[in-house]
Protein backbone atom coordinates (compact mmCIF):
# COMPACT_ATOMS: atom_id res chain seq x y z
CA UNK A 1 57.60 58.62 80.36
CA UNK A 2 60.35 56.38 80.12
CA UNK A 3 63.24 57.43 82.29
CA UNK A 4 65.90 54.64 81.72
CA UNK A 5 68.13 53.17 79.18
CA UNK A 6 66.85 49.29 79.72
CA UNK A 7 63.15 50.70 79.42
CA UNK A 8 63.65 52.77 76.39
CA UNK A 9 65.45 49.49 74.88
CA UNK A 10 62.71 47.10 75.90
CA UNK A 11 59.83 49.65 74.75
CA UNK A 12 61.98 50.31 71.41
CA UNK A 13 62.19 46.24 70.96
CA UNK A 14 58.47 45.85 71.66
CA UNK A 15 57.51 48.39 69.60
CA UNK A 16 59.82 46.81 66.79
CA UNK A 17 58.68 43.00 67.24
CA UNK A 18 54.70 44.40 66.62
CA UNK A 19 55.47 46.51 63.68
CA UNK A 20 58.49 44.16 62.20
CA UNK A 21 55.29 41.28 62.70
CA UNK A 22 52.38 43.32 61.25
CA UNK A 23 55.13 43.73 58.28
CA UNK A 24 55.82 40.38 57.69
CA UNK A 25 52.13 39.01 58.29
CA UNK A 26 51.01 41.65 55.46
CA UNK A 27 53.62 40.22 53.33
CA UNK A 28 53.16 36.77 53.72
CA UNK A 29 49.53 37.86 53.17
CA UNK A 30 50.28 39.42 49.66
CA UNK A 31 53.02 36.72 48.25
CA UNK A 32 50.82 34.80 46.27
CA UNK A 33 49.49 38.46 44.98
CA UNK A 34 50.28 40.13 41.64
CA UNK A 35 53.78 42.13 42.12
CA UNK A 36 51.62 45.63 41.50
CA UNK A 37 50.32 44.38 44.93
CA UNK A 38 52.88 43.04 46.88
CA UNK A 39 55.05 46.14 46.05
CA UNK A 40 52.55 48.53 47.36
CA UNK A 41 52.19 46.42 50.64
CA UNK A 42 56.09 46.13 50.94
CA UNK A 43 56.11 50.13 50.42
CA UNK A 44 52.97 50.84 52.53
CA UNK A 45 55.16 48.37 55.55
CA UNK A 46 58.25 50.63 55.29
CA UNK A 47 56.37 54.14 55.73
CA UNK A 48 54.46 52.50 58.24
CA UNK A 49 57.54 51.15 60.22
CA UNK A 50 59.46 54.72 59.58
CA UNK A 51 56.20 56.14 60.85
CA UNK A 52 56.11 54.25 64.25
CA UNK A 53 59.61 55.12 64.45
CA UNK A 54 58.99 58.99 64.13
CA UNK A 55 56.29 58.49 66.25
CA UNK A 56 58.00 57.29 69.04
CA UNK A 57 61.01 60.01 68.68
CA UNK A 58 58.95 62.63 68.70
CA UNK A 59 57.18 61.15 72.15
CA UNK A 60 60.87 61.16 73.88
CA UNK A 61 61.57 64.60 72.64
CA UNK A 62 62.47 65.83 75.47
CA UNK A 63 63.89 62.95 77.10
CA UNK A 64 67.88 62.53 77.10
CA UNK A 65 69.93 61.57 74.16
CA UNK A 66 71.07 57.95 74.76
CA UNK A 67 67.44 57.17 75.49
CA UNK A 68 66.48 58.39 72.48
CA UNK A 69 69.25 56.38 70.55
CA UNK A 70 68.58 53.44 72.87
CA UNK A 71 64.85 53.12 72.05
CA UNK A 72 65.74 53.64 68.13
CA UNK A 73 68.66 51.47 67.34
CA UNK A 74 66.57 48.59 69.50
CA UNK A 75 63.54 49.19 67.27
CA UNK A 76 65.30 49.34 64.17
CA UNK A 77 67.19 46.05 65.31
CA UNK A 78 64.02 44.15 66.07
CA UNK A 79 62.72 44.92 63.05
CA UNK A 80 66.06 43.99 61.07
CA UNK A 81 65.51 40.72 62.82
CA UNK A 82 62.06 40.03 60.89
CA UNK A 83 63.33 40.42 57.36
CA UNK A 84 66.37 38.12 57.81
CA UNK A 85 63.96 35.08 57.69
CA UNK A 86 62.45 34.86 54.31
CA UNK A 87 58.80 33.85 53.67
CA UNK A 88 58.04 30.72 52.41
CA UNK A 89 55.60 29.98 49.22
């Protein structure tokens, strides 16, 4: 699987920039949307970025801890990263 810190950091920022852009193209999507709507895609985004993120934990299970961390705090960064730049009417 993945065996080194740099990979689990560049897998964990991958996996972050396709979920954090999925995200943001459903919101930008929705914005123009009644707020019933936009509030269930901003909720359905979350679970499905908290999901990706359990996903991928449970895949280095048995890997060592500072991959583990690696991989996560690099997702979770990456995905930070999308929802600094608002979206634009």
């Amino acid at each position: 699987m993945i065996r080194t810190v740099s990979a689990a950091i560049c897998c964990g920022a991958a996996l972050g920039a396709a979920t954090g852009g999925l995200s943001r193209l459903a919101h930008k999507r929705t914005l123009a949307s009644p707020v019933p709507v936009f509030f269930a895609v901003f909720a359905g985004g979350m679970l499905f970025r908290l999901a990706a993120l359990l996903a991928g934990v449970c895949l280095l299970r048995h890997e060592r801890y500072i991959i583990i961390i690696g991989f996560s705090a690099a997702l979770i960064l990456v995905q930070m990263a999308f929802e600094l730049v608002p979206l634009k009417k």
